[in-house]
Structure formats: C-alpha cells, structure tokens
Protein backbone atom coordinates (compact mmCIF):
# COMPACT_ATOMS: atom_id res chain seq x y z
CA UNK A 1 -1.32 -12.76 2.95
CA UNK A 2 1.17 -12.64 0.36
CA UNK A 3 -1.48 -12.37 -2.57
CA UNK A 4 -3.17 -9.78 -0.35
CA UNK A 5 0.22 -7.66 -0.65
CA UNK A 6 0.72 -8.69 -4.25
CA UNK A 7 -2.62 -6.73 -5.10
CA UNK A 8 -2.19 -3.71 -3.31
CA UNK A 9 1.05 -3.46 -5.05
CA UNK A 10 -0.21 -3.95 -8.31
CA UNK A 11 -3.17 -1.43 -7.58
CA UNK A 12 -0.63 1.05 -6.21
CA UNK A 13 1.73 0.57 -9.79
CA UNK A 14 -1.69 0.68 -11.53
CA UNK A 15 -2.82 4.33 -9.93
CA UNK A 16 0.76 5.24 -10.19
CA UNK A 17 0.75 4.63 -14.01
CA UNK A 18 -2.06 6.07 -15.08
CA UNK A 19 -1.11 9.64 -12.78
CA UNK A 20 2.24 9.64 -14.94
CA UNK A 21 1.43 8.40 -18.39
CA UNK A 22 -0.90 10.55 -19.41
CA UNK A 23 -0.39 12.35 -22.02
CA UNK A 24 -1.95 15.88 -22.27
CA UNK A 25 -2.23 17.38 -18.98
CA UNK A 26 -3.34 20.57 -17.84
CA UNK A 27 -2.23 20.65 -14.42
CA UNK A 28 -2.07 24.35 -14.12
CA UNK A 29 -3.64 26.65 -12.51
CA UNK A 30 -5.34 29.54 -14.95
CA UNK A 31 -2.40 32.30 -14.58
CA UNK A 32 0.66 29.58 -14.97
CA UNK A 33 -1.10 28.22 -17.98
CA UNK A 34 -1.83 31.74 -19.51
CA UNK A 35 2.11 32.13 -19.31
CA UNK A 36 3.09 28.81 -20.45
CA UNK A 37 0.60 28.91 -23.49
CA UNK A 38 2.26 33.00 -24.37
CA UNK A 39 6.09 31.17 -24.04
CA UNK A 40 4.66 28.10 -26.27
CA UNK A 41 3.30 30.28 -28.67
CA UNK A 42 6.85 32.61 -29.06
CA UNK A 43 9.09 29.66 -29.77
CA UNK A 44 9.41 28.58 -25.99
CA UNK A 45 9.28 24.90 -24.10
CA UNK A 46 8.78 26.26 -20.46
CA UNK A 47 5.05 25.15 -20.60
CA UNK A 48 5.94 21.40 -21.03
CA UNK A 49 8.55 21.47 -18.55
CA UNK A 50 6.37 23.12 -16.24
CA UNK A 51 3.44 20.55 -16.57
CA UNK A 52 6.46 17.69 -15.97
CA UNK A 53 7.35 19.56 -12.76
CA UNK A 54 3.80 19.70 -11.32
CA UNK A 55 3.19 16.31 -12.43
CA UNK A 56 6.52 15.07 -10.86
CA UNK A 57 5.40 17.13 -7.65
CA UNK A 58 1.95 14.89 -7.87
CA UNK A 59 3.72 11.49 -8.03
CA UNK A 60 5.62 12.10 -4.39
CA UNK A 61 2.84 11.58 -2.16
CA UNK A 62 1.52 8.32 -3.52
CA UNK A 63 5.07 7.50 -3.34
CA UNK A 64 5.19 8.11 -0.16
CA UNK A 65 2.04 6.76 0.76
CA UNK A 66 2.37 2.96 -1.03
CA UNK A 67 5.76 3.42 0.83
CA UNK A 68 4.15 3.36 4.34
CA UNK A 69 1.72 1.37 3.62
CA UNK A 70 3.94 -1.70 2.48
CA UNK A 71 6.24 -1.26 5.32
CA UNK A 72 3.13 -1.42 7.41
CA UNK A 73 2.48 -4.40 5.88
CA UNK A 74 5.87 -6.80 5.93
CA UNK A 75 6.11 -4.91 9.91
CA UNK A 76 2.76 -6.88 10.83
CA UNK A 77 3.67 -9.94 9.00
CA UNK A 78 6.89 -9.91 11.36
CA UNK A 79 4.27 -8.94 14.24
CA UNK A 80 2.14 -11.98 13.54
CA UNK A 81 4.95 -14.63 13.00
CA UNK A 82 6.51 -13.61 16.23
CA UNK A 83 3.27 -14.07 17.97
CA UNK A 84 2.40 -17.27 16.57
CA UNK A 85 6.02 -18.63 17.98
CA UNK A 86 5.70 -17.52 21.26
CA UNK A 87 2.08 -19.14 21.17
CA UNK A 88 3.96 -22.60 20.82
C-alpha cells in the first residue's frame, strides 16, 4: 500500500512540474494577450506577470485535488487497520 501511495505522489509532483515549469506559456485568452503583447512592446512587464498569475491560478486545483486524494488515502489505511483489529 505504501508503494501504491508513493506513486501517486510522485505522478501528482510529476503533473505538477511539468504545469509550472514550463517555460513559454500562452495562457491567455486572445484580448488579454493583445494587451499584454501592446504593454510588452512599450517598455512594460504586465504580460509576464499576467501569464504567472493565470498559471498560479492553474496550479490550485491539482493542489487541491492531490490534497484530497492523499487524505483519502492515509483515512482508509486507518479504516483498514482498525478493521483488521477488531477482526482479531
């Protein structure tokens, strides 16, 4: 069981690494990324910040997700012990 974890952890880091290390992302939709592109070309750094933000935004769910699903996890590992000590 504990390997079992071990890999969905590692394939949860894995996904979770490749969604943030990218390096050129266009995560905009065609109006924000006119705008960032006109405040890039004057002198301006609001397009890379803006990218950071929506890429940021992205990361929260599977956050949230490998979150729940590991305390899912360890909660029916606690489930299963219990059960196999009343059983004796």
């Amino acid at each position: 069981m504990k390997k079992k974890l071990q890999k969905i952890v590692i394939a949860f880091s894995l996904l979770f690494a490749l969604q943030t290390t990218t390096v050129e992302i266009q995560a905009q939709c065609p109006m924000c990324r006119m705008s960032a592109e006109s405040n890039l070309k004057s002198g301006g750094t609001a397009g890379k910040g803006l990218n950071a933000g929506i890429l940021f935004m992205l990361a929260a769910p599977y956050t949230i997700v490998a979150t729940m699903a590991f305390l899912y996890v360890k909660n029916k590992k606690r489930v299963e012990e219990a059960e196999l000590s009343d059983s004796y």
